[in-house]
C-alpha atoms as a PDB file:
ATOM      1  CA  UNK A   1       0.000   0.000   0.000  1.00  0.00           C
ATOM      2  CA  UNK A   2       1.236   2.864  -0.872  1.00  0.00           C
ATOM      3  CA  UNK A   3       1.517   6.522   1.263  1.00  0.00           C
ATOM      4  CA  UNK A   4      -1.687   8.265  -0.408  1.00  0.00           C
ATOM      5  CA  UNK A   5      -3.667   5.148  -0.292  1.00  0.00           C
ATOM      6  CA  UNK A   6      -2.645   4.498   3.608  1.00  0.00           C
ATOM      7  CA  UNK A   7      -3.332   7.791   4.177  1.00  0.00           C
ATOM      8  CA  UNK A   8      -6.520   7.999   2.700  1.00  0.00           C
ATOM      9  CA  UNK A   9      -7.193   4.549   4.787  1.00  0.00           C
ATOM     10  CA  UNK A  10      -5.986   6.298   7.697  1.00  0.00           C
ATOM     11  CA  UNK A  11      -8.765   9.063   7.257  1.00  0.00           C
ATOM     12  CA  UNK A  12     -11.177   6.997   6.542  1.00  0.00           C
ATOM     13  CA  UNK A  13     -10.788   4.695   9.827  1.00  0.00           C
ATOM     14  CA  UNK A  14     -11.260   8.171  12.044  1.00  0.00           C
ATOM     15  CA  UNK A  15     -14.230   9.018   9.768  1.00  0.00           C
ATOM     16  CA  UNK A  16     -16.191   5.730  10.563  1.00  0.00           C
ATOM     17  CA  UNK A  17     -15.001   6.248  14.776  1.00  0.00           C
ATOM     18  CA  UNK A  18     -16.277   9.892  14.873  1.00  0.00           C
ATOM     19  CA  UNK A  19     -19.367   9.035  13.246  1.00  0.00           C
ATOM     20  CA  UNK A  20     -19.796   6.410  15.204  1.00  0.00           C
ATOM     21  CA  UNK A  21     -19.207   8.826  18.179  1.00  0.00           C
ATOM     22  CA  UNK A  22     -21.510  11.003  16.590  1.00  0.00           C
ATOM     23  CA  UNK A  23     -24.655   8.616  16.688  1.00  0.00           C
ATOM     24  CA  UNK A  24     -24.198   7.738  20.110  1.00  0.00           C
ATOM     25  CA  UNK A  25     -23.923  11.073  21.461  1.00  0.00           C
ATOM     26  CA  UNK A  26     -27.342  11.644  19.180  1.00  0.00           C
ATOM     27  CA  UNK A  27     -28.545   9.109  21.246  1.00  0.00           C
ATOM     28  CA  UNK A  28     -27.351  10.063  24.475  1.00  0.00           C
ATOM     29  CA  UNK A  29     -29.033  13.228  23.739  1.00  0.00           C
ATOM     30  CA  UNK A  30     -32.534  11.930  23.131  1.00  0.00           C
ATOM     31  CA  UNK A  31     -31.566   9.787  26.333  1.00  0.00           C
ATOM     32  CA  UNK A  32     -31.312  12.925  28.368  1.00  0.00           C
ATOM     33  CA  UNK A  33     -34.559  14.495  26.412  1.00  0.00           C
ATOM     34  CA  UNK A  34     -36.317  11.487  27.736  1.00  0.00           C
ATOM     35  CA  UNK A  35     -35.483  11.684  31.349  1.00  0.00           C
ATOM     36  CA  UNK A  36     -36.065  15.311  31.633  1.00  0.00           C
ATOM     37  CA  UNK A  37     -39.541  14.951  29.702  1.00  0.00           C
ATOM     38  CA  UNK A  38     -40.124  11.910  32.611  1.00  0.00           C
ATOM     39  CA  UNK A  39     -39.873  14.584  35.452  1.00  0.00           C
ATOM     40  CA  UNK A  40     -38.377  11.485  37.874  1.00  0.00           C
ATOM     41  CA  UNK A  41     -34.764  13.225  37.638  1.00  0.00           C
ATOM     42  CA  UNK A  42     -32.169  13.229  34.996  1.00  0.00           C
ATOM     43  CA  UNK A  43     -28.965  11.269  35.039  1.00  0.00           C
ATOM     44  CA  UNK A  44     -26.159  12.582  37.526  1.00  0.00           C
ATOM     45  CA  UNK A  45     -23.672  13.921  35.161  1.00  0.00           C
ATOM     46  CA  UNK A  46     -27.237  16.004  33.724  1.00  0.00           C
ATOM     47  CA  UNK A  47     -28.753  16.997  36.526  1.00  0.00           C
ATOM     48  CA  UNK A  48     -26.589  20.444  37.532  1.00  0.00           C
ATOM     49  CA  UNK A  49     -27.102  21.333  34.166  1.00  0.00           C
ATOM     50  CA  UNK A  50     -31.091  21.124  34.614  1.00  0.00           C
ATOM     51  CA  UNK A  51     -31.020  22.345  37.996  1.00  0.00           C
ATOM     52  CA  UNK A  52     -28.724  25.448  36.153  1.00  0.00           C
ATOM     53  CA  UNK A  53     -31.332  25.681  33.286  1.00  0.00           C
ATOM     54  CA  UNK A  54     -34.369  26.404  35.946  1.00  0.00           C
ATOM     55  CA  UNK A  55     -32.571  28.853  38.185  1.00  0.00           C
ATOM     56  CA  UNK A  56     -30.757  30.727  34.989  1.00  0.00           C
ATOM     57  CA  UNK A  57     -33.578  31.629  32.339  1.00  0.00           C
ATOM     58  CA  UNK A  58     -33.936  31.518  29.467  1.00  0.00           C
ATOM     59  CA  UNK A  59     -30.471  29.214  29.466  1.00  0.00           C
ATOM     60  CA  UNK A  60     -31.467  25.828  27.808  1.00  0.00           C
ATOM     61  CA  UNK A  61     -30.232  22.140  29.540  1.00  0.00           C
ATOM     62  CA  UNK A  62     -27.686  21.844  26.671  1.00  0.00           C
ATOM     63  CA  UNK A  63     -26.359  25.517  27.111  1.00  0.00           C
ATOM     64  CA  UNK A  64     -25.683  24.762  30.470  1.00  0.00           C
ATOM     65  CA  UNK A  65     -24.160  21.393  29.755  1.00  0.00           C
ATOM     66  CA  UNK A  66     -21.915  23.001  27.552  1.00  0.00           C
ATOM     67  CA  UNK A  67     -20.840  25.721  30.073  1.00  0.00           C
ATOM     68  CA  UNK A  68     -20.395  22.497  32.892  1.00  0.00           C
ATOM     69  CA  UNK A  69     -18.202  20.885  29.909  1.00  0.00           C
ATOM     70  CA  UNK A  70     -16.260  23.812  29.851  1.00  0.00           C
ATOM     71  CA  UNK A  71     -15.629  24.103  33.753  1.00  0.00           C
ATOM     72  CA  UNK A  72     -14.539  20.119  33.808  1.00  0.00           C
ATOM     73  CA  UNK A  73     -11.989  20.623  30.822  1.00  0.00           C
ATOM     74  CA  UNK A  74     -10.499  23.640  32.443  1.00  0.00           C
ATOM     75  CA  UNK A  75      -9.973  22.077  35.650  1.00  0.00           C
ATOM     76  CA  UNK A  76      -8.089  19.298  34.024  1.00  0.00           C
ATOM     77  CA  UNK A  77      -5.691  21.903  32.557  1.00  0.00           C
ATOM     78  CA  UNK A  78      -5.448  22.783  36.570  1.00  0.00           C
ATOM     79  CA  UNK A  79      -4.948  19.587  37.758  1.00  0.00           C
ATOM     80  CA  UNK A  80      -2.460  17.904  34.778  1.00  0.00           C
ATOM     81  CA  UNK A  81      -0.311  21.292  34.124  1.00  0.00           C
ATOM     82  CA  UNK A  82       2.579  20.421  32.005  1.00  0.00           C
ATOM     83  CA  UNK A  83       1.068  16.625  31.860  1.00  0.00           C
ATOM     84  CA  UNK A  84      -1.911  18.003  29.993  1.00  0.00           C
ATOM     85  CA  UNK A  85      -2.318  16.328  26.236  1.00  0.00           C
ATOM     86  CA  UNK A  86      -3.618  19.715  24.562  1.00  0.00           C
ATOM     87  CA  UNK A  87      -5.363  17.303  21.824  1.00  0.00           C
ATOM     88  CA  UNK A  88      -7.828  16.428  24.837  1.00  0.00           C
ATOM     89  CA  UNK A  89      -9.124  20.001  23.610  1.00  0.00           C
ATOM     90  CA  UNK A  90     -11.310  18.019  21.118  1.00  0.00           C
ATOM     91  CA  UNK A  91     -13.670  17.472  24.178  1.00  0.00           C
ATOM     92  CA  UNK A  92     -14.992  20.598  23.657  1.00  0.00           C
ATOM     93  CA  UNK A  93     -16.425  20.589  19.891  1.00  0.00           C
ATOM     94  CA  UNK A  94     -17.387  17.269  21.392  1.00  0.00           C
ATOM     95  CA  UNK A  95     -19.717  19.373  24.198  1.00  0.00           C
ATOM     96  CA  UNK A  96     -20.886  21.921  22.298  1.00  0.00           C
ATOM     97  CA  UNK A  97     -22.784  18.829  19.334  1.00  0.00           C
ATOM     98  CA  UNK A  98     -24.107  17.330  22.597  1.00  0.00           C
ATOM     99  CA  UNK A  99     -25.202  20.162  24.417  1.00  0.00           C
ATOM    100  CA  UNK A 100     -26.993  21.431  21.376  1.00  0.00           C
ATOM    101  CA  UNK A 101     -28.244  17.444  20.622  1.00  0.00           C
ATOM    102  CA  UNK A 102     -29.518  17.898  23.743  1.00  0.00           C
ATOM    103  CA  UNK A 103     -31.556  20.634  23.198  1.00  0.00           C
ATOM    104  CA  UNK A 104     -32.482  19.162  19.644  1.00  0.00           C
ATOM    105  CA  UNK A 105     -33.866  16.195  21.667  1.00  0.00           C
ATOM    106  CA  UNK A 106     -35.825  18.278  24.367  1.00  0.00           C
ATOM    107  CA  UNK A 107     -37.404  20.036  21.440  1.00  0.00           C
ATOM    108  CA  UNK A 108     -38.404  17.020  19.465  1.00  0.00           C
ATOM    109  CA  UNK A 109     -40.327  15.531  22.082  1.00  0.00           C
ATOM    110  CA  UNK A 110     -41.690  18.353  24.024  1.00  0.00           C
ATOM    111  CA  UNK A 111     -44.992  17.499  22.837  1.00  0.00           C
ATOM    112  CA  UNK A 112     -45.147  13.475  24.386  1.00  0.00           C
ATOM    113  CA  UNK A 113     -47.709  13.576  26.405  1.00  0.00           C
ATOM    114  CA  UNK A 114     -46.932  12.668  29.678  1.00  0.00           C
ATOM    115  CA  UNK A 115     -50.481  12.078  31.849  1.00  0.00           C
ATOM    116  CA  UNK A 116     -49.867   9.576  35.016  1.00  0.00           C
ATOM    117  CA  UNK A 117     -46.772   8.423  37.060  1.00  0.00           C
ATOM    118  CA  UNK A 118     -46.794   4.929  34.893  1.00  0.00           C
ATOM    119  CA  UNK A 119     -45.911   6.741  31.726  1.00  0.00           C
ATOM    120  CA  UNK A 120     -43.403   8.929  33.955  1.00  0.00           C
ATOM    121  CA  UNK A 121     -41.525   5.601  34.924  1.00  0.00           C
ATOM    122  CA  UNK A 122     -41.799   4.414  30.616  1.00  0.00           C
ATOM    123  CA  UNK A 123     -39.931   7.482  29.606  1.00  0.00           C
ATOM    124  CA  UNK A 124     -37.847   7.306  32.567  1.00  0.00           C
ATOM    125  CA  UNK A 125     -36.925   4.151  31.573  1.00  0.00           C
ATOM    126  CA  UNK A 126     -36.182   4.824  27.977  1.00  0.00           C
ATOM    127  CA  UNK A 127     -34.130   7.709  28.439  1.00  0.00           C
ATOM    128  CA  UNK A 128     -31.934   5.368  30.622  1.00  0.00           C
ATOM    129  CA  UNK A 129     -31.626   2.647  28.203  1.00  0.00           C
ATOM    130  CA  UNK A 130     -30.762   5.223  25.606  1.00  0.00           C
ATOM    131  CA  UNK A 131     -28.132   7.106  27.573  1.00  0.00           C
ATOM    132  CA  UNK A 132     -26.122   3.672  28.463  1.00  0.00           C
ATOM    133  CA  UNK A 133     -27.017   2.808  24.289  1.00  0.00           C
ATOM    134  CA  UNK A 134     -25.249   6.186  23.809  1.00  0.00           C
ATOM    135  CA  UNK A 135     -22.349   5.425  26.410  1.00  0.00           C
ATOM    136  CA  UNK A 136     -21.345   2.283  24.692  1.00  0.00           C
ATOM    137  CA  UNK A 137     -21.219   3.415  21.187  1.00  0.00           C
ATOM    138  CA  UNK A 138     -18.444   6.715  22.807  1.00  0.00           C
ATOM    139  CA  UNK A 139     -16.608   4.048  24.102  1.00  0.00           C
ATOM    140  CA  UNK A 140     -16.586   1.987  20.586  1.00  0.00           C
ATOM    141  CA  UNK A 141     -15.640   4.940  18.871  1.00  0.00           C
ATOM    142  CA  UNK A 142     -12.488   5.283  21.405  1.00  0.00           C
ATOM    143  CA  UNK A 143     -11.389   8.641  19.838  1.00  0.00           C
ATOM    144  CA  UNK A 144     -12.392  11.031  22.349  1.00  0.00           C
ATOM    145  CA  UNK A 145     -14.149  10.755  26.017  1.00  0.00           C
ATOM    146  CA  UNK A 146     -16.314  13.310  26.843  1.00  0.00           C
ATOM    147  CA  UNK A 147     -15.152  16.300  29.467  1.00  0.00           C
ATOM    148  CA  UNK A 148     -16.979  14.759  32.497  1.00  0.00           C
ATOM    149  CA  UNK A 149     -15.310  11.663  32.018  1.00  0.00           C
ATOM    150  CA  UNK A 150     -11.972  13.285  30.961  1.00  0.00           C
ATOM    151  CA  UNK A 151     -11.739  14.865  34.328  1.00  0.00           C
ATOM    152  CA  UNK A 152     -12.425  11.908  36.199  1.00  0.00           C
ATOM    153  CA  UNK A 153      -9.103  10.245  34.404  1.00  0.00           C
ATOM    154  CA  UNK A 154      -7.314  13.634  34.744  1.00  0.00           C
ATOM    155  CA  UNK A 155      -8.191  13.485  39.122  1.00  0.00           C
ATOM    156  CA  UNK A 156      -7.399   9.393  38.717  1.00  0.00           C
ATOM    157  CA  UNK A 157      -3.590  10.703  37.419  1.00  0.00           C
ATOM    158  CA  UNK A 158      -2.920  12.796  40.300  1.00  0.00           C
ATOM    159  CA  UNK A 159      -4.658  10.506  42.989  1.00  0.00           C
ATOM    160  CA  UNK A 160      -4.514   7.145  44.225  1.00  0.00           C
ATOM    161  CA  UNK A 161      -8.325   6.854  43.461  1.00  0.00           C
ATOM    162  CA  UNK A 162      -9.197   4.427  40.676  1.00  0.00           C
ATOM    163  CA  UNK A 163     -11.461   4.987  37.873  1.00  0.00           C
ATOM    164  CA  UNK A 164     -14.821   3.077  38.891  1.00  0.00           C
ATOM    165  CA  UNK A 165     -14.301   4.549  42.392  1.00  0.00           C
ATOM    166  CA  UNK A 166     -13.835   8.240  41.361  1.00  0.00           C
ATOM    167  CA  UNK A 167     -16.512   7.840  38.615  1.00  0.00           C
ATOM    168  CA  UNK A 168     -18.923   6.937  41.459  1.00  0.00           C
ATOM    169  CA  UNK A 169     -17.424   9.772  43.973  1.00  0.00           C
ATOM    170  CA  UNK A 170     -17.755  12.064  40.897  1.00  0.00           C
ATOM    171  CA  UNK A 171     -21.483  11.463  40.100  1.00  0.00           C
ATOM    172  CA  UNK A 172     -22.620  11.552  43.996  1.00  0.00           C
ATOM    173  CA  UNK A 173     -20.490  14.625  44.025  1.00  0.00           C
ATOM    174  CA  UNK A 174     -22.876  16.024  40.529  1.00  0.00           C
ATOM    175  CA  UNK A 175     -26.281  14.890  42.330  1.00  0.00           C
ATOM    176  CA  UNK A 176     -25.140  16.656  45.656  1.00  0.00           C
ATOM    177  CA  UNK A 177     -24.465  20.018  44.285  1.00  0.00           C
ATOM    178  CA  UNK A 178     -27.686  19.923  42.325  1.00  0.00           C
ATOM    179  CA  UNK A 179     -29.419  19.121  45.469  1.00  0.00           C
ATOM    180  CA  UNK A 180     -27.502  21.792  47.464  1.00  0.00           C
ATOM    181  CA  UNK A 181     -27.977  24.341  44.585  1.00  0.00           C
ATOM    182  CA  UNK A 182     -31.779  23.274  44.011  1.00  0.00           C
ATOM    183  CA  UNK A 183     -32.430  24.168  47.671  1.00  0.00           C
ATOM    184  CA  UNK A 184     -30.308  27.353  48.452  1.00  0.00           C
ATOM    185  CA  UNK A 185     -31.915  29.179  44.806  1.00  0.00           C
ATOM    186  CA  UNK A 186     -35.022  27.423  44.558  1.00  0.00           C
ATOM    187  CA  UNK A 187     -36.481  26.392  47.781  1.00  0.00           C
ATOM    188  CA  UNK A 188     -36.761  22.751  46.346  1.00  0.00           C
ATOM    189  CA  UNK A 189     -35.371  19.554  44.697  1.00  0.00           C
ATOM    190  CA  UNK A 190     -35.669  19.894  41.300  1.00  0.00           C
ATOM    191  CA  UNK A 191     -33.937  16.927  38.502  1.00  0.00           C
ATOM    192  CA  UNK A 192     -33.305  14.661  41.514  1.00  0.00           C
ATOM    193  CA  UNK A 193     -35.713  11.766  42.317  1.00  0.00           C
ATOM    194  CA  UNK A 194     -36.253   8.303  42.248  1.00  0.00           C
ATOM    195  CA  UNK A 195     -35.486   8.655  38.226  1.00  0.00           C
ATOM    196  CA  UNK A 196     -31.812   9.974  39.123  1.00  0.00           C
ATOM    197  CA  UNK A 197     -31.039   6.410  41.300  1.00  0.00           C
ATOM    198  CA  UNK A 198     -32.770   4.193  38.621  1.00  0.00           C
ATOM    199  CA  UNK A 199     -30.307   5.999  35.619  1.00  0.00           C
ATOM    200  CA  UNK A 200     -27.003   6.244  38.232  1.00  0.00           C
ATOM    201  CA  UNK A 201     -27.666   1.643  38.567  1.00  0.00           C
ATOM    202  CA  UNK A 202     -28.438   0.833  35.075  1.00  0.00           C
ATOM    203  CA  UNK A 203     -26.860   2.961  32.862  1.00  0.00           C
ATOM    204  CA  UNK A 204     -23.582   0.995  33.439  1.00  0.00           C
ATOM    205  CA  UNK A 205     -25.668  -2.154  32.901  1.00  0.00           C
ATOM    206  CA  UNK A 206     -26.956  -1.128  29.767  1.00  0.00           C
ATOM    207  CA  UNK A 207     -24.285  -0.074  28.704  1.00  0.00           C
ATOM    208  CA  UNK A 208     -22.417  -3.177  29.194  1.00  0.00           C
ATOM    209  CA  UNK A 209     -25.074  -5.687  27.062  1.00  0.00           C
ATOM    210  CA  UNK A 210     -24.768  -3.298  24.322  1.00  0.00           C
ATOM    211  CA  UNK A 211     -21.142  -3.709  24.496  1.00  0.00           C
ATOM    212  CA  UNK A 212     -21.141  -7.083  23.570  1.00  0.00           C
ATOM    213  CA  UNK A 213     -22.759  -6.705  20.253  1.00  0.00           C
ATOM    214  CA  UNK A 214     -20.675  -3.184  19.671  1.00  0.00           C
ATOM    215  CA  UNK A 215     -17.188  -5.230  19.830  1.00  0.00           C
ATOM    216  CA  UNK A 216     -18.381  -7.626  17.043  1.00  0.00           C
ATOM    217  CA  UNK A 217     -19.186  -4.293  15.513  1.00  0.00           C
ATOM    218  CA  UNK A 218     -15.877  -2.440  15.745  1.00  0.00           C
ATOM    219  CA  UNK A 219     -14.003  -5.950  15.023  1.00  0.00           C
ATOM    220  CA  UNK A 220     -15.508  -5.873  11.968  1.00  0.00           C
ATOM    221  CA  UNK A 221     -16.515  -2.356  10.525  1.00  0.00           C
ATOM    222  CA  UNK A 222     -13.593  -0.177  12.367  1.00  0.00           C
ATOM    223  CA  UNK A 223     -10.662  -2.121  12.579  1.00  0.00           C
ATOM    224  CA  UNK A 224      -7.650  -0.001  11.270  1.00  0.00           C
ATOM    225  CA  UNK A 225      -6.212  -1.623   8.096  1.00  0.00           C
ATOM    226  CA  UNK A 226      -3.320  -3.567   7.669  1.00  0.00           C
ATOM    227  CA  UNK A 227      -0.348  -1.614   6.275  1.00  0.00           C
ATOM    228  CA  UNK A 228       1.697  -4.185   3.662  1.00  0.00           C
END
């Protein structure tokens, strides 16, 4: 194979990843839409955002998950200094297509009617399946993780803490300052409830069925090609 042809190759492998990551954060969009349309809570890395997007009008949920995005890949410029890979900068076209997915999603199915607590739990329940749908296909793609994620790796490098422990610290950490914030600005709880523990338990477990299918996937469709 020749340099142009490799090249091209080359291109063409990170075309079929990004779009990949593309779809899922489209899905992990609709996943959010879904659990904010439910009214049982969002997820915990969404549900500052939300609590944000009440208290600061008219600032949309994916305006303010940008802005959070923002916050998370400045502090791990703080935290890594010199050890900082500047190419982790590509998190943040990454947040701004999700925050704005986001807010493509809320849109698109503002008008679901939503009339007793049974259809409450449904679209609870789908936006959860769809978030850990979304999760698995970012980390099939494996070309970029998203900021909230990225900063949980970037406190994991200067720590002792391991990942699965600080990704649990960090989300209990998100859920507590939406509480804290909820109650000092708005006198209530607001994107925390019983829908927030049911996303926090099987998001994870989605995402890890889907995973199973998704490596036969990228074994097959996004495999980078053999140089001869």
């Amino acid at each position: 194979m020749n340099g142009s042809a490799e090249m091209r190759e080359k291109v063409f492998y990170y075309l079929k990843r990004y779009a990949v990551l593309c779809v899922g954060l489209l899905i992990m969009a609709f996943g959010v839409a879904f659990s904010i349309k439910a009214g049982l809570g969002t997820s915990p890395i969404s549900s500052l955002p939300y609590v944000v997007s009440i208290l600061v009008e008219p600032l949309s949920v994916g305006t303010a998950t940008i802005i959070m995005h923002c916050v998370f890949i400045l502090l791990q410029i703080i935290l890594l200094r010199r050890k900082y890979q500047w190419i982790q900068l590509i998190q943040l076209p990454v947040a701004i297509v999700f925050g704005y997915l986001t807010d493509f999603g809320v849109w698109a199915i503002d008008s679901i009617p939503v009339p007793n607590y049974f259809v409450q739990w449904v679209l609870c329940i789908v936006g959860v399946i769809l978030v850990g749908i979304g999760v698995s296909f970012e980390v099939t793609a494996n070309v970029v993780t998203l900021a909230g994620e990225g900063l949980i790796l970037a406190i994991c490098k200067v720590t002792p803490i391991k990942f699965p422990t600080m990704k649990v610290i960090f989300d209990v950490a998100l859920v507590i300052i939406a509480v804290v914030v909820s109650l000092i600005f708005l006198r209530r709880v607001e994107g925390v409830r019983e829908g927030t523990l049911a996303a926090a338990i099987f998001t994870g477990l989605t995402a890890k069925v889907v995973n199973i299918p998704m490596k036969k996937f990228a074994d097959k469709f996004l495999a980078l090609p053999e140089t001869s």
